[in-house]
Protein backbone atom coordinates (compact mmCIF):
# COMPACT_ATOMS: atom_id res chain seq x y z
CA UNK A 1 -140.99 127.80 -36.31
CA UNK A 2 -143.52 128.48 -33.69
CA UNK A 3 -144.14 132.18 -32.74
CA UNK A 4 -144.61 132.61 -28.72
CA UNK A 5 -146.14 135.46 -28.43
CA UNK A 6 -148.98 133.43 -30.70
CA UNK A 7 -149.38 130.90 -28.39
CA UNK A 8 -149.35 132.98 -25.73
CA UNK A 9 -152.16 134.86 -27.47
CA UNK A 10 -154.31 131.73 -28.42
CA UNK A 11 -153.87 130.60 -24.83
CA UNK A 12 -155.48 133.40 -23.30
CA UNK A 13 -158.17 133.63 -25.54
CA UNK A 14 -159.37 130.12 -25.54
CA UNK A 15 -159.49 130.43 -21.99
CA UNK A 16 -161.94 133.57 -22.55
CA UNK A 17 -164.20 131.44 -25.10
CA UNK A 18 -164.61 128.77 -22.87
CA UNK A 19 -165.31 130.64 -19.43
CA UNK A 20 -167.91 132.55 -21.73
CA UNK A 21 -169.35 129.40 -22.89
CA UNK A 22 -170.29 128.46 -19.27
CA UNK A 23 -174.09 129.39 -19.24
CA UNK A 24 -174.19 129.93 -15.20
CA UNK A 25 -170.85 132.06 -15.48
CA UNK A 26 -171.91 134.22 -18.60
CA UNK A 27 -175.40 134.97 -17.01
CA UNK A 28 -173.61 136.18 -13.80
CA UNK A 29 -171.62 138.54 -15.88
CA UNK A 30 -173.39 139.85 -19.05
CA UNK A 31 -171.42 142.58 -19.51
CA UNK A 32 -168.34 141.07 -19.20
CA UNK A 33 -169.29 138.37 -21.44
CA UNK A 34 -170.38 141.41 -24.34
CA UNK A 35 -166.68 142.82 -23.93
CA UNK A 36 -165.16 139.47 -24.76
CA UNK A 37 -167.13 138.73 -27.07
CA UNK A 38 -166.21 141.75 -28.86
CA UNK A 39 -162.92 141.02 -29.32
CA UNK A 40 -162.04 136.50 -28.13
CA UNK A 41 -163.09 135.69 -31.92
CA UNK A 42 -161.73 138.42 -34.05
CA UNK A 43 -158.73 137.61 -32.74
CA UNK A 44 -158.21 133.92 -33.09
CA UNK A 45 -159.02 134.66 -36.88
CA UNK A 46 -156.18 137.61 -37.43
CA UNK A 47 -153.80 135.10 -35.97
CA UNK A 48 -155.39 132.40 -38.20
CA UNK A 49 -155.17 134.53 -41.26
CA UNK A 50 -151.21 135.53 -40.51
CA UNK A 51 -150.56 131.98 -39.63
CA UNK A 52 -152.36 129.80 -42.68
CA UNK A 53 -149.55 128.65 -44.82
CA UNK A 54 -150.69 129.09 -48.68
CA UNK A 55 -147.71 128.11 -50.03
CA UNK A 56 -148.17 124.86 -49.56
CA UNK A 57 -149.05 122.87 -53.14
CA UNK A 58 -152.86 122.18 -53.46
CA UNK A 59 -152.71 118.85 -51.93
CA UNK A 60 -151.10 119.53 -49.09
CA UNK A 61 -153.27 122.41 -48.37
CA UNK A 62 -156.33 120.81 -48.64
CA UNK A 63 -155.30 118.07 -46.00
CA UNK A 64 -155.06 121.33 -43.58
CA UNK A 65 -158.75 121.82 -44.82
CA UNK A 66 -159.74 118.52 -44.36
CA UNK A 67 -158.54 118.37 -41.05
CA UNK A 68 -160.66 120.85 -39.92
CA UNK A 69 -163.66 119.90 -42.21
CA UNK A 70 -164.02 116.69 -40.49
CA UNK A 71 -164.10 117.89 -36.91
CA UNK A 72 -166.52 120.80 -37.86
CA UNK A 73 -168.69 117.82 -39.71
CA UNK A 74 -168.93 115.68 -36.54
CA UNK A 75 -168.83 118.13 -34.02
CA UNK A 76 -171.56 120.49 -35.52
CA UNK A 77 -173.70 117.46 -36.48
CA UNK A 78 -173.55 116.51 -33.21
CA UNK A 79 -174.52 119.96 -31.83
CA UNK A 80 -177.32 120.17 -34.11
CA UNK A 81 -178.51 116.98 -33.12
CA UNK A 82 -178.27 117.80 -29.36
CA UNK A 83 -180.16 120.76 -29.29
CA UNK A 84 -183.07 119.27 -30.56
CA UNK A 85 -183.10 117.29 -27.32
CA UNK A 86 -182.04 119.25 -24.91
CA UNK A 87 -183.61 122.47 -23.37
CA UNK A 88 -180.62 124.99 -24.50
CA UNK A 89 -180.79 128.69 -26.01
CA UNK A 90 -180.15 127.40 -29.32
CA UNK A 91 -183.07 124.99 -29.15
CA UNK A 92 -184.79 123.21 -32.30
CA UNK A 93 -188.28 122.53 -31.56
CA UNK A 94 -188.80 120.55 -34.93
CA UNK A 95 -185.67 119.04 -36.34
CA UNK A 96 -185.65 117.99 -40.04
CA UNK A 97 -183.40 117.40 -42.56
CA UNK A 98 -183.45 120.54 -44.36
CA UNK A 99 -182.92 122.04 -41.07
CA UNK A 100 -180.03 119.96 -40.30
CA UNK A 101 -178.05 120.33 -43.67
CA UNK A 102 -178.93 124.18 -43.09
CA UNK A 103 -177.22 123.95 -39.92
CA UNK A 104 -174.40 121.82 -40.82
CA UNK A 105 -173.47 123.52 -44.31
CA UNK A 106 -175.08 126.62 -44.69
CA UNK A 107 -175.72 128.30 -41.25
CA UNK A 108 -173.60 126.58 -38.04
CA UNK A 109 -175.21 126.63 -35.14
CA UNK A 110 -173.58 126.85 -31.74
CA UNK A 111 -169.48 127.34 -30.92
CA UNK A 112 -168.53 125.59 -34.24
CA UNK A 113 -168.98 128.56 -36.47
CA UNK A 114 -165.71 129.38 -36.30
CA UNK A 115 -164.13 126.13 -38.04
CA UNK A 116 -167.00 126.96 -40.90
CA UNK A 117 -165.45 130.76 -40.74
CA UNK A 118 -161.92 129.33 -41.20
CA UNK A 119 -162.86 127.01 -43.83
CA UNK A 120 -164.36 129.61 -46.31
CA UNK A 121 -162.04 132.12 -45.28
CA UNK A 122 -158.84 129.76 -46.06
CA UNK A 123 -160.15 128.34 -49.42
CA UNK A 124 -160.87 131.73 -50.81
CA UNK A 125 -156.60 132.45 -49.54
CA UNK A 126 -155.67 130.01 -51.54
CA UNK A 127 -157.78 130.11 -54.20
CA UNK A 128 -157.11 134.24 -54.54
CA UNK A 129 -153.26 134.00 -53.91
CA UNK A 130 -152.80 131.60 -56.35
CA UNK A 131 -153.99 133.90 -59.25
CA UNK A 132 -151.45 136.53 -61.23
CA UNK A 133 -152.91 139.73 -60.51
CA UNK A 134 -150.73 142.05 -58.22
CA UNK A 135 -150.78 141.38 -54.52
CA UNK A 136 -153.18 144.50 -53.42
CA UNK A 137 -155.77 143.12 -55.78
CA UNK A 138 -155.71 139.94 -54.38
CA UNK A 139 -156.31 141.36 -51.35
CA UNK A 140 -159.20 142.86 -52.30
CA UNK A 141 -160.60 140.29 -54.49
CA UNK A 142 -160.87 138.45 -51.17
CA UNK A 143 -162.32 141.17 -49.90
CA UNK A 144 -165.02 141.24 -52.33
CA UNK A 145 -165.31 137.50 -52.00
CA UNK A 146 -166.25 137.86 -48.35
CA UNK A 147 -168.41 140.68 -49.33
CA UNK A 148 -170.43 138.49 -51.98
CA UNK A 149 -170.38 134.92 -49.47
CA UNK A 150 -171.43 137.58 -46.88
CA UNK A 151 -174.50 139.88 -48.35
CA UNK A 152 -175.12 137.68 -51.24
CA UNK A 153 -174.89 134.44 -50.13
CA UNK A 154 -175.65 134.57 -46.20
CA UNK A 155 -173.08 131.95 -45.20
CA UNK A 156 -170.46 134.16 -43.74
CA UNK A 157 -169.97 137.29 -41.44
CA UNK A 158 -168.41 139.86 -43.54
CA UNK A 159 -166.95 141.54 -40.23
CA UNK A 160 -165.64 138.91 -39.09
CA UNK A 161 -164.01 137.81 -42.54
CA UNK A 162 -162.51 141.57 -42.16
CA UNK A 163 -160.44 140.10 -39.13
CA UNK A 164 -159.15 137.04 -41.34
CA UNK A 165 -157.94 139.08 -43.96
CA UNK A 166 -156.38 141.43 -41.96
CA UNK A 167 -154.11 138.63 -40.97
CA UNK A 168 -153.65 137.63 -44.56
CA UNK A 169 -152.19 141.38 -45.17
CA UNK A 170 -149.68 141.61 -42.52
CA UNK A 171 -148.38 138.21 -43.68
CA UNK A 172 -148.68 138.80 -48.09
CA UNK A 173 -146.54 142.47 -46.98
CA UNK A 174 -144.26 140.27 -45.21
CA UNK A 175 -145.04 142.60 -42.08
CA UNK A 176 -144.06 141.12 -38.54
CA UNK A 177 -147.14 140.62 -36.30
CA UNK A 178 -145.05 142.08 -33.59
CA UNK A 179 -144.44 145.34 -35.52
CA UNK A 180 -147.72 145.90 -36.53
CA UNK A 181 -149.29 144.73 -32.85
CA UNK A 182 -147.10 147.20 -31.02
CA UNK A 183 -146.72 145.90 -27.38
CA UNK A 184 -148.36 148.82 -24.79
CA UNK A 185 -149.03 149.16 -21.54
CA UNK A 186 -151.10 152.44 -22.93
CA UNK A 187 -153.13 149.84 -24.77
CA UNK A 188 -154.47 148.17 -21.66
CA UNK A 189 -155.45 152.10 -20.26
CA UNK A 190 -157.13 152.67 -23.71
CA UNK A 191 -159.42 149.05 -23.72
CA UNK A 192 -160.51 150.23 -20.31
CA UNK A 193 -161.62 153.61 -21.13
CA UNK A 194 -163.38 152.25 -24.82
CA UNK A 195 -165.13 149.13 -23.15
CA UNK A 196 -166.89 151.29 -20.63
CA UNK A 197 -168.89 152.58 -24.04
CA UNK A 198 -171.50 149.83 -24.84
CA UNK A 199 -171.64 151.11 -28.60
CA UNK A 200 -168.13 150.16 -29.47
CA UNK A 201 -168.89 146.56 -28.21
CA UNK A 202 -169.51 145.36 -31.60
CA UNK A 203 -167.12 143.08 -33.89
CA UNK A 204 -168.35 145.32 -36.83
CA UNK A 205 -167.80 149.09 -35.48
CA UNK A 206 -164.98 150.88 -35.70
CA UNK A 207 -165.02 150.71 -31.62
CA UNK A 208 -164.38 146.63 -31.77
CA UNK A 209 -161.77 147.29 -34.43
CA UNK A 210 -160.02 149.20 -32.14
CA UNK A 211 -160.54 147.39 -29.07
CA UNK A 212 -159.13 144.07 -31.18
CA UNK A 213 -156.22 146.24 -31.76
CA UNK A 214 -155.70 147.27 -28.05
CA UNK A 215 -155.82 143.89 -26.53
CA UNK A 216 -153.48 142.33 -28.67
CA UNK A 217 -150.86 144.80 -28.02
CA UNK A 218 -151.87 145.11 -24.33
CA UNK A 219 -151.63 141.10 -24.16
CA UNK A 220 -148.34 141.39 -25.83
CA UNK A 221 -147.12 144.01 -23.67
CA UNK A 222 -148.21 141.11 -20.86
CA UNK A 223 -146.07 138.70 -22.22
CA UNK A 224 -143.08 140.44 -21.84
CA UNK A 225 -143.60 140.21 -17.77
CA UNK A 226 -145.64 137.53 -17.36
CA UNK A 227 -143.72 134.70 -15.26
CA UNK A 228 -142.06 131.99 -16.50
CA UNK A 229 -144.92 129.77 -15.35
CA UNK A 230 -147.77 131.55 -17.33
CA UNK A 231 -145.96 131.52 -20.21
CA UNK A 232 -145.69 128.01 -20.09
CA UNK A 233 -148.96 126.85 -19.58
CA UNK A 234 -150.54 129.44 -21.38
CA UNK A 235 -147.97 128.60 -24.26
CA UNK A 236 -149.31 125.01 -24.30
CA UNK A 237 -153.24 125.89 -23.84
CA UNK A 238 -152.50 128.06 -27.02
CA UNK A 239 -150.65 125.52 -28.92
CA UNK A 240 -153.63 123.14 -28.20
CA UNK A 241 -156.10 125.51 -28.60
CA UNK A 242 -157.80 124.01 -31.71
CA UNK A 243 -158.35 120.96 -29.70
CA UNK A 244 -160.03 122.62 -26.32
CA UNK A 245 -162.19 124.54 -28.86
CA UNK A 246 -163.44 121.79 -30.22
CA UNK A 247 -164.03 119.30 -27.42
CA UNK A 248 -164.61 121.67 -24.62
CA UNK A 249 -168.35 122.84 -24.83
CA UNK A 250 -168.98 118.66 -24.18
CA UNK A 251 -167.72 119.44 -20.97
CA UNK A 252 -168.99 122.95 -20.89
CA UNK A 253 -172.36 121.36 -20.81
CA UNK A 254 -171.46 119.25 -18.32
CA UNK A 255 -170.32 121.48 -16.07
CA UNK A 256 -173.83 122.55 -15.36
CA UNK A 257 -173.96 119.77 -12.78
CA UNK A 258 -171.79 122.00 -10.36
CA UNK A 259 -173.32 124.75 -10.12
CA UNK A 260 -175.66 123.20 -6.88
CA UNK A 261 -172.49 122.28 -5.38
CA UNK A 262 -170.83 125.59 -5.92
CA UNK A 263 -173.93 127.91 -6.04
CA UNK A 264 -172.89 129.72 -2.64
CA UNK A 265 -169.94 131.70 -3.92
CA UNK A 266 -172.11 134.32 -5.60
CA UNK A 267 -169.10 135.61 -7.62
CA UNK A 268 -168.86 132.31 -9.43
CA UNK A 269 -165.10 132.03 -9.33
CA UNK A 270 -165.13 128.99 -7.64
CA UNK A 271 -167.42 127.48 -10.35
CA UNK A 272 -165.07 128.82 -12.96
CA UNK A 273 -162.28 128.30 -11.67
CA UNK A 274 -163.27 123.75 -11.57
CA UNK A 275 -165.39 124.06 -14.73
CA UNK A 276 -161.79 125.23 -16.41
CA UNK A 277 -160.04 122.85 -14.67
CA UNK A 278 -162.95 119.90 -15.53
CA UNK A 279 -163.07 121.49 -19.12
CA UNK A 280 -159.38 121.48 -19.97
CA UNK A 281 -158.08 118.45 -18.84
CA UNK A 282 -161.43 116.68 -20.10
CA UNK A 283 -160.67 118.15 -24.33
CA UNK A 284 -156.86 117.12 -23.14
CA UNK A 285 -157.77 114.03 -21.92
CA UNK A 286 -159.66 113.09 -25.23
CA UNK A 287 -157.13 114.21 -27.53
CA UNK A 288 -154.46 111.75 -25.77
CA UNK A 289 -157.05 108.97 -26.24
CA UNK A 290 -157.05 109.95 -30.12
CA UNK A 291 -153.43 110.08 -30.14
CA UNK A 292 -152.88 106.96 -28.77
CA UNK A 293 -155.74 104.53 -30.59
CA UNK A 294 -154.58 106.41 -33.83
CA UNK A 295 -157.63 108.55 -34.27
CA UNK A 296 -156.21 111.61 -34.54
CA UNK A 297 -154.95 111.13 -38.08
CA UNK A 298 -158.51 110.35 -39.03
CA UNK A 299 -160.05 112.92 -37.36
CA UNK A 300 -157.77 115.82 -37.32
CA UNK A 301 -155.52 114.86 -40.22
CA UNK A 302 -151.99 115.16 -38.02
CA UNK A 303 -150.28 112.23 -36.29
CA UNK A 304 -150.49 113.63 -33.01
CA UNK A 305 -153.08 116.49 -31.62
CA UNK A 306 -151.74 116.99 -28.53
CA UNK A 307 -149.17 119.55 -28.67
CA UNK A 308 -146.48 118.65 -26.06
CA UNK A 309 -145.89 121.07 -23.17
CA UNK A 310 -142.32 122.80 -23.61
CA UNK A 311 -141.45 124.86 -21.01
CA UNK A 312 -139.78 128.33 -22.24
CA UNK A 313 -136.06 128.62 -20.81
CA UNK A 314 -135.29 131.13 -17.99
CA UNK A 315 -135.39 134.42 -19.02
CA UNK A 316 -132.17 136.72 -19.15
């Protein structure tokens, strides 16, 4: 059974990770862009922790992982590939192969971190829940886990690990994300007040823990008024918000070919506003192709990867 207020979470944010993944927007608003950042990613992997189902036998678990193994394979390959070529931030002057398989196993470059993130995170769930030992030491086992992948091994961010596992807790304790992310309009007053300190604008302070904290409940505080209409799309964008992550920065990159066209509004709203549009319905677009030549089993390991838009009924 879906959760709502999930989607409605997930579509928000994936709206926030791609408008910050539009170079022209992001430079017009740096500080913006550091406030998101702070918070867009942390919590797509609370959610992700509370919402990975480990109690599904080994095989059917690891066709979850495998479904996002083989995107992350393809699409960071690809990444790594393209900036060698092309004149980004992330550029490799001298590509080789131990650079590549560094890239692709070890050390992602680019957006697709996150899919390596969820990988580790989720095997070590499984892996840990699956032993004897009482359910706080579990807990912390993957904790320490983390810890060791993190300072040990270099191929995680402890941090953001922290943000997994959090979600991991609130479902093991059988806690309600809904009762531990108290809706607030306070919450909104309080992310106001701590953004306005750069030093708290860090996924690994006490500050961004906070701040993760405050916009959940603010944004859930939001859903209780939001129209009808928001809640629908952004319902949908969040139930499909596996697929725009991983298809969108093709057309984020793209995108740079409006910014001559749009480059008078010097707020950039207007070039926001069609890179979403162009950015959306272009990961959308792909994913019905998949669905329809059959690619998305291969691919994504599910039959279909387009969720299908169901609007929410009136409320009372």
């Amino acid at each position: 059974m879906r959760i709502k207020e999930l989607d409605y979470l997930k579509g928000v944010m994936i709206i926030l990770v791609i408008t910050f993944h539009l170079v022209y927007f992001e430079h017009l608003y740096p500080y913006a862009k550091q406030v998101v950042y702070t918070f867009h990613m942390p919590v797509f992997l609370v959610i992700s922790g509370y919402l990975m189902n480990i109690s599904k036998k080994w095989g059917a678990f690891m066709l979850t992982i495998v479904g996002l193994v083989i995107p992350y394979l393809v699409m960071e390959s690809s990444y790594t590939v393209m900036a060698s070529l092309l004149p980004i931030n992330e550029h490799i002057d001298h590509l080789t192969a131990g650079v590549f398989f560094d890239k692709l196993l070890l050390h992602p470059l680019g957006p697709y971190w996150y899919l390596h993130t969820l990988i580790l995170c989720g095997l070590t769930y499984r892996l840990v829940v699956g032993t004897t030992i009482p359910i706080i030491s579990r807990m912390i086992l993957m904790g320490l886990v983390y810890y060791f992948c993190s300072y040990v091994l270099g191929i995680l961010s402890f941090p953001l690990a922290m943000y997994f596992l959090i979600g991991a807790v609130l479902r093991q304790s059988q806690t309600a994300f809904t009762r531990f992310f108290l809706p607030s309009a306070f919450a909104i007053l309080a992310f106001a007040l701590l953004i306005c300190e750069p030093a708290y604008l860090s996924t690994a302070t006490l500050g961004g823990l906070f701040i993760v904290y405050l916009v959940i409940s603010g944004c859930l505080f939001l859903f209780r008024y939001s129209h009808r209409t928001v809640l629908n799309v952004m319902g949908f964008l969040g139930r499909n918000s596996l697929l725009l992550y991983v298809f969108s920065p093709i057309f984020t990159i793209l995108c740079k070919q409006l910014v001559p066209y749009l480059a008078f509004d010097k707020t950039g709203i207007l070039f926001l506003i069609a890179s979403l549009v162009v950015c959306i319905s272009g990961s959308l677009a792909i994913g019905y192709l998949m669905d329809v030549l059959r690619i998305s089993p291969l691919f994504f390991r599910k039959q279909r990867v387009v969720s299908p838009y169901l609007p929410n009924s009136p409320k009372s």
